[in-house]
N, C-alpha and C. Protein backbone atom coordinates (compact mmCIF):
# COMPACT_ATOMS: atom_id res chain seq x y z
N UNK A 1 9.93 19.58 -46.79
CA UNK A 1 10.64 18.72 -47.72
C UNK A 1 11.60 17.83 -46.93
N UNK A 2 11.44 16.79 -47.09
CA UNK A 2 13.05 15.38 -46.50
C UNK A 2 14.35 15.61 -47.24
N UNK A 3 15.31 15.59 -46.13
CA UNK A 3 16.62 16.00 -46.67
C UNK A 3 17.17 14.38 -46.69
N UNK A 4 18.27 14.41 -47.41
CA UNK A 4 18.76 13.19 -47.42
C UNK A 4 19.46 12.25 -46.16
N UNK A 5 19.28 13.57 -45.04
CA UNK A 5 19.42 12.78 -43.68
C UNK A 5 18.33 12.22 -43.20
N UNK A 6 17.20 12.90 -43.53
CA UNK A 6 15.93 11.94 -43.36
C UNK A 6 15.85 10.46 -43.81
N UNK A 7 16.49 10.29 -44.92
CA UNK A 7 16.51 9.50 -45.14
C UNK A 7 17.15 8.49 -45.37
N UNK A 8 18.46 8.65 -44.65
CA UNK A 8 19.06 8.12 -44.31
C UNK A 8 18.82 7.53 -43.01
N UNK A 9 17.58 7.87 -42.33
CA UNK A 9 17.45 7.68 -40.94
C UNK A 9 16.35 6.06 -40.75
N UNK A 10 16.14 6.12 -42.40
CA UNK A 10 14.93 4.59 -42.90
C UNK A 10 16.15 3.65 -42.63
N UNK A 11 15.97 2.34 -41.95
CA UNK A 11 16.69 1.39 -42.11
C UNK A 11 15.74 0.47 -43.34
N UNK A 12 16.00 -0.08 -44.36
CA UNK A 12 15.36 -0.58 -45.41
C UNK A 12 16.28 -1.99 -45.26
N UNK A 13 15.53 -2.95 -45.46
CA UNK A 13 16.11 -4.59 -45.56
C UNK A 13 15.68 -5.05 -46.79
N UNK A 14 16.62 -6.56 -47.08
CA UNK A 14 15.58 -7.24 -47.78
C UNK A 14 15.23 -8.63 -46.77
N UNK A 15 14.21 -9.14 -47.41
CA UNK A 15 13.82 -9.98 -46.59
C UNK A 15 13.05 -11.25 -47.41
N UNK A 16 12.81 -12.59 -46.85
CA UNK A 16 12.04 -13.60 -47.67
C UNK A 16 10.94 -13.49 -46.94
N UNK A 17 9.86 -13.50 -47.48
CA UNK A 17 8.69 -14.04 -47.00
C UNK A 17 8.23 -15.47 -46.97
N UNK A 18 8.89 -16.27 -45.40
CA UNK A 18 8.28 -17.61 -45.34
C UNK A 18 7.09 -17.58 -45.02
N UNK A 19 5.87 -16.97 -44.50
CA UNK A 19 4.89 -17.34 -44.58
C UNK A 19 3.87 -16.39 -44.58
N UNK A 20 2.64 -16.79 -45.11
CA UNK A 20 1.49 -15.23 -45.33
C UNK A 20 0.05 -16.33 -45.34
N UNK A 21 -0.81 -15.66 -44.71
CA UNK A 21 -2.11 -15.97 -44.82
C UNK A 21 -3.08 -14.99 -44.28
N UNK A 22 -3.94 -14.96 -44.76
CA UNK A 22 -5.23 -13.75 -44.87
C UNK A 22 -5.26 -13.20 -43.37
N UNK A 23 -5.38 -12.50 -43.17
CA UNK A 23 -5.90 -11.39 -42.02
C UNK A 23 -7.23 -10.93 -41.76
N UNK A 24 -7.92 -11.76 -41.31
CA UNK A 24 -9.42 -12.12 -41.00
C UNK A 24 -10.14 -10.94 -40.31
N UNK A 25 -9.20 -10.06 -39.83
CA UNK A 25 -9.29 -9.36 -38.39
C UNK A 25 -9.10 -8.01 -39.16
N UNK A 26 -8.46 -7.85 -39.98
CA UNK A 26 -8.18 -6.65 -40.39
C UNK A 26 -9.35 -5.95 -41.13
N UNK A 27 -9.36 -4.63 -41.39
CA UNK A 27 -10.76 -3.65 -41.52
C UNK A 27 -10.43 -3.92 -43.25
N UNK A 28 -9.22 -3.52 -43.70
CA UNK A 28 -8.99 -4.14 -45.24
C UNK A 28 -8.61 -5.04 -45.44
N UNK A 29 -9.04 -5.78 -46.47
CA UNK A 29 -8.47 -6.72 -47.16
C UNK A 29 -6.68 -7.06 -46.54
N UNK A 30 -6.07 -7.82 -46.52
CA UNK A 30 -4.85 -7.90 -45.55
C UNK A 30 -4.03 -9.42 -45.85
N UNK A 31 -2.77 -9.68 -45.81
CA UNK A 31 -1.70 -10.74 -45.26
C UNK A 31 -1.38 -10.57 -44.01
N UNK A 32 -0.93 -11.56 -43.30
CA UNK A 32 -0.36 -11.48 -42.35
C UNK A 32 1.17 -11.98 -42.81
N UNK A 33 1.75 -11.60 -42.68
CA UNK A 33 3.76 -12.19 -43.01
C UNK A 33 4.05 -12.57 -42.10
N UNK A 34 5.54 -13.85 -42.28
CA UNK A 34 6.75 -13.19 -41.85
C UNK A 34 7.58 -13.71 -42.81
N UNK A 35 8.41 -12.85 -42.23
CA UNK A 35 9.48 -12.22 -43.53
C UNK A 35 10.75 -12.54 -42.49
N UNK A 36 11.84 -13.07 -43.20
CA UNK A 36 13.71 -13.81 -42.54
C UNK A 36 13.89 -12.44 -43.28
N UNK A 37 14.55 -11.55 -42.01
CA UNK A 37 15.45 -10.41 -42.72
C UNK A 37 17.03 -11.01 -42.62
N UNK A 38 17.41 -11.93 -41.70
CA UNK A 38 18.61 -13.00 -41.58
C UNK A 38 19.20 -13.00 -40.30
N UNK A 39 20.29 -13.34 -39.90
CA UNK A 39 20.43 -13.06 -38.50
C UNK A 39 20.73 -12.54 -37.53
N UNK A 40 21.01 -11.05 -38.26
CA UNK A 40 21.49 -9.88 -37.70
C UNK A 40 19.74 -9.21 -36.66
N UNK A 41 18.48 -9.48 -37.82
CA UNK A 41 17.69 -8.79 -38.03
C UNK A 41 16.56 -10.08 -37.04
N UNK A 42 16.36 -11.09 -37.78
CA UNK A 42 15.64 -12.43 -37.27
C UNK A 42 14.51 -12.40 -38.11
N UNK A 43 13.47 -12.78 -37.98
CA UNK A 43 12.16 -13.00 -37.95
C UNK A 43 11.28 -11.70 -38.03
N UNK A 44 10.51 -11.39 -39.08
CA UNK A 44 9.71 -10.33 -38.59
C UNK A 44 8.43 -10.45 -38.44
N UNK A 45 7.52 -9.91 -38.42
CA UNK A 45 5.93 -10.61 -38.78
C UNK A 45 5.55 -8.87 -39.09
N UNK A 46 4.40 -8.36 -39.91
CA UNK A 46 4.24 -8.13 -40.81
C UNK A 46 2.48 -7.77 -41.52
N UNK A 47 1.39 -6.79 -41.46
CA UNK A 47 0.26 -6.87 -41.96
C UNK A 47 0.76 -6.19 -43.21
N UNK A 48 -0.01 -6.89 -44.84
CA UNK A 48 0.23 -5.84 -45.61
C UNK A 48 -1.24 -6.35 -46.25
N UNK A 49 -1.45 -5.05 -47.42
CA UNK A 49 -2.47 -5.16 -48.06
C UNK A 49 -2.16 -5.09 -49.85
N UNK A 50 -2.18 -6.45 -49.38
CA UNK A 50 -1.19 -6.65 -51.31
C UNK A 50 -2.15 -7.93 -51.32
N UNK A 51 -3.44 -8.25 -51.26
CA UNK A 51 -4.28 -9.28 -51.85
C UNK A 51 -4.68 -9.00 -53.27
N UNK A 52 -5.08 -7.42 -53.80
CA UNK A 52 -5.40 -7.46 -54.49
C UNK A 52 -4.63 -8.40 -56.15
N UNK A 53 -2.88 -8.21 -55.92
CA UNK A 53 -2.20 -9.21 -57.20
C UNK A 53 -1.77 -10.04 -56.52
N UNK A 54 -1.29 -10.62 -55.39
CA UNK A 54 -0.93 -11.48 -54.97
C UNK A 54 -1.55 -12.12 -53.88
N UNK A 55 -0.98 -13.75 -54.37
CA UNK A 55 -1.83 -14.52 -53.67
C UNK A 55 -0.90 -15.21 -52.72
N UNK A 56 -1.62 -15.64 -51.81
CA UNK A 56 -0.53 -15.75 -49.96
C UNK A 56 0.21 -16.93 -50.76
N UNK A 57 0.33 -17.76 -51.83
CA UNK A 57 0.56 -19.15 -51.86
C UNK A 57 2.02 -18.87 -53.10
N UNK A 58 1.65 -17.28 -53.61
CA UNK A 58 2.86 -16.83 -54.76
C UNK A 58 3.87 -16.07 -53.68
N UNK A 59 3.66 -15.47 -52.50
CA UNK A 59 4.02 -14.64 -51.42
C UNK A 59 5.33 -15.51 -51.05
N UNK A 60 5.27 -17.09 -50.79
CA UNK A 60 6.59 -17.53 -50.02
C UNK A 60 7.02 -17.83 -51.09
N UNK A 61 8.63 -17.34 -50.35
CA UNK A 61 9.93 -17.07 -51.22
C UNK A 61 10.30 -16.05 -52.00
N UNK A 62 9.01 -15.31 -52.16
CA UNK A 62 9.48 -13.93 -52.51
C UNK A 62 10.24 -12.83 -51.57
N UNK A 63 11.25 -12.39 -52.37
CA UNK A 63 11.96 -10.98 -51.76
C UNK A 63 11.75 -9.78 -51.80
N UNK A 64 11.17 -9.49 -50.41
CA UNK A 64 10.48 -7.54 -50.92
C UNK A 64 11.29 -6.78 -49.90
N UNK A 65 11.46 -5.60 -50.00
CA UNK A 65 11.99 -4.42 -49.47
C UNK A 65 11.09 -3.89 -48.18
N UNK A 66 11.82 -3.81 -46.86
CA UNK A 66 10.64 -3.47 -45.72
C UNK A 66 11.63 -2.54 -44.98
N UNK A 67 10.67 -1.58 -44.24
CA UNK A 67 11.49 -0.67 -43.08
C UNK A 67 11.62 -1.50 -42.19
N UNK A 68 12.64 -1.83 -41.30
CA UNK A 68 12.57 -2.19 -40.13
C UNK A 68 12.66 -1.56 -38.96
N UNK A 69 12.91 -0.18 -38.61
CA UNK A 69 12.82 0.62 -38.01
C UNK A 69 11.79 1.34 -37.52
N UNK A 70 10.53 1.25 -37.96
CA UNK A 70 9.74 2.08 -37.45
C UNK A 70 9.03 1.40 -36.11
N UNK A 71 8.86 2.32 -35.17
CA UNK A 71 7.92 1.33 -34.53
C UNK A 71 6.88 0.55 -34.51
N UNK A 72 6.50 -0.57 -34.06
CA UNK A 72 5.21 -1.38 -34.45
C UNK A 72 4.08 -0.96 -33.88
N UNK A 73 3.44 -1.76 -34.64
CA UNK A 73 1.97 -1.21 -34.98
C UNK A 73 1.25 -2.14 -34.72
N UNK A 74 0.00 -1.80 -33.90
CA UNK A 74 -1.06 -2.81 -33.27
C UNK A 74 -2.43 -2.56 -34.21
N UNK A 75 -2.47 -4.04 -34.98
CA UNK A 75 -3.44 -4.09 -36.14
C UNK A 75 -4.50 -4.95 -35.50
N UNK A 76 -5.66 -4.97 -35.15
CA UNK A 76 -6.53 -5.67 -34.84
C UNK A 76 -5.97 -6.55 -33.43
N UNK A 77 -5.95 -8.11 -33.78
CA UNK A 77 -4.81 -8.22 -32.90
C UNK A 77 -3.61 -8.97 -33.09
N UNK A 78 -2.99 -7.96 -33.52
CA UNK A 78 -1.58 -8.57 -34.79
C UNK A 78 -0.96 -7.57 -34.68
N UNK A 79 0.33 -7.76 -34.08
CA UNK A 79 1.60 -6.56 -33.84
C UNK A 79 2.49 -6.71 -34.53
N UNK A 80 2.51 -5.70 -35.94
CA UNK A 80 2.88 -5.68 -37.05
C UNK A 80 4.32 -4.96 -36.85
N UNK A 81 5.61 -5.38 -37.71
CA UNK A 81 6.99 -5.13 -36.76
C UNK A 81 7.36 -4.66 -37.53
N UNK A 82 7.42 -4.31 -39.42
CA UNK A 82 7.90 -4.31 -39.80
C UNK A 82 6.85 -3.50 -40.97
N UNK A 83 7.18 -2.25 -41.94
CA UNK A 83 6.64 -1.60 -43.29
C UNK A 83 7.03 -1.94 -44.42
N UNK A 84 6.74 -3.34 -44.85
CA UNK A 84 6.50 -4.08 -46.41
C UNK A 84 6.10 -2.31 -47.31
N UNK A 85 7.65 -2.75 -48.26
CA UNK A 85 7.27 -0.89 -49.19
C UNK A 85 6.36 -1.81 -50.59
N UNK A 86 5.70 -0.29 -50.97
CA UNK A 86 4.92 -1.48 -52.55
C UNK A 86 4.66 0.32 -52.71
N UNK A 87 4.20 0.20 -54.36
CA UNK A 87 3.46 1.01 -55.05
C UNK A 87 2.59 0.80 -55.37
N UNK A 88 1.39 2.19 -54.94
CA UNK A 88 0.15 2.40 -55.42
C UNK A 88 0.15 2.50 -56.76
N UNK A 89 -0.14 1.10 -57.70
CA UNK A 89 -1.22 1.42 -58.96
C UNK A 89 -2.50 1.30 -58.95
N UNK A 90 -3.04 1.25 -59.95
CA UNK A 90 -4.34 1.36 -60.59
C UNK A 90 -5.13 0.03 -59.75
N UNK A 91 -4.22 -1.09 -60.10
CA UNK A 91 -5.25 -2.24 -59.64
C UNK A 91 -4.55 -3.06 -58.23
N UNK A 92 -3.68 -2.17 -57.36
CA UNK A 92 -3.15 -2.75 -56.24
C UNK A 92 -1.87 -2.21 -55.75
N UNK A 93 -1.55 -2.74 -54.82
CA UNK A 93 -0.51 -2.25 -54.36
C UNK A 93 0.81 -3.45 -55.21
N UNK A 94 2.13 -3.04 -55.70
CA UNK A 94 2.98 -3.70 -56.21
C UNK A 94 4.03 -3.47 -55.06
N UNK A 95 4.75 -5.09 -55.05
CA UNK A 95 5.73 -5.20 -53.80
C UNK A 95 7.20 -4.86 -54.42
N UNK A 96 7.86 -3.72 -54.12
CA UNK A 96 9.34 -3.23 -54.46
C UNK A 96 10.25 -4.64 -53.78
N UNK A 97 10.92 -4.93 -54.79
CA UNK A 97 11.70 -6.51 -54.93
C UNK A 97 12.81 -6.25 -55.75
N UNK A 98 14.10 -6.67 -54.77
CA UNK A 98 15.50 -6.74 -55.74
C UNK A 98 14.82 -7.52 -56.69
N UNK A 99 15.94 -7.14 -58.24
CA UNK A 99 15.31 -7.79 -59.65
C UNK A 99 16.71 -9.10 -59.72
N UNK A 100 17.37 -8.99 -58.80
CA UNK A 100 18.43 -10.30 -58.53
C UNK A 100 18.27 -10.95 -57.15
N UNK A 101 18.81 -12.21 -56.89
CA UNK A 101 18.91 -13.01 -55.55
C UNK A 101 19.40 -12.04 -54.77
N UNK A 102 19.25 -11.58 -53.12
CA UNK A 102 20.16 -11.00 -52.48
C UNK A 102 19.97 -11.56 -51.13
N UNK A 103 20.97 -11.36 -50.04
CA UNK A 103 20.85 -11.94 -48.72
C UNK A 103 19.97 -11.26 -47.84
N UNK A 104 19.47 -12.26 -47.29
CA UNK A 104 18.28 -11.95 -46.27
C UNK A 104 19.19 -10.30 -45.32
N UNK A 105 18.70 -9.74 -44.92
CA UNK A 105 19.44 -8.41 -44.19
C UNK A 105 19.98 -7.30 -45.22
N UNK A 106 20.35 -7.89 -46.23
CA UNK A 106 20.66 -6.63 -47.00
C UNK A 106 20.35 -5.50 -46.95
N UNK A 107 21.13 -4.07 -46.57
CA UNK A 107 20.45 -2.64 -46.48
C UNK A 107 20.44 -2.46 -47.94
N UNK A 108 19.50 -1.26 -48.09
CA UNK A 108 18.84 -0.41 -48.87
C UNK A 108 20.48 0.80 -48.79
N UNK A 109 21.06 1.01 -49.54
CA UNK A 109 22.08 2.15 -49.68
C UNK A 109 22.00 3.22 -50.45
């Protein structure tokens, strides 16, 4: 079981997504991001698999919730920096998004 120091140990941001386009390379369906966590944080880049409701062109300017802490991950050939969070439903993955404006870097508390 995760104790609440576990999880306290996630650094969680928010972030904009300026740019996304398909991931050609990837084994699933895929975006490629990046996401302004602001300027503490910079630039991230980013594979997620959220094609099924969203489309790369509804993606910029949206604000989603990402780990920035974990180490990256070598996707095809795309070194993914950052864990875009979403929930598994029925027909896709849904992207966890403040339901107000918030600043790029914002922690998760």
């Amino acid at each position: 079981m995760a104790t609440f120091e576990d999880f306290m140990k996630l650094d969680i941001r928010v972030g904009t997504i300026l740019k996304a386009e398909e991931f050609k390379k990837a084994r699933k369906p895929a975006y490629k991001l990046e996401i302004d966590f602001g300027e503490e944080i910079g630039i991230k880049k980013s594979s997620a698999q959220i094609t099924n409701l969203y489309t790369s062109e509804e993606l910029i300017g949206k604000q989603i919730l990402a780990v920035v802490n974990f180490p990256q991950k070598q996707i095809a050939d795309f070194l993914s920096e950052v864990l875009v969070l979403g929930t598994y439903s029925k027909d896709g993955v849904i992207l966890i998004t403040p339901d107000k404006k918030a600043s790029n870097g914002d922690k998760l508390g």
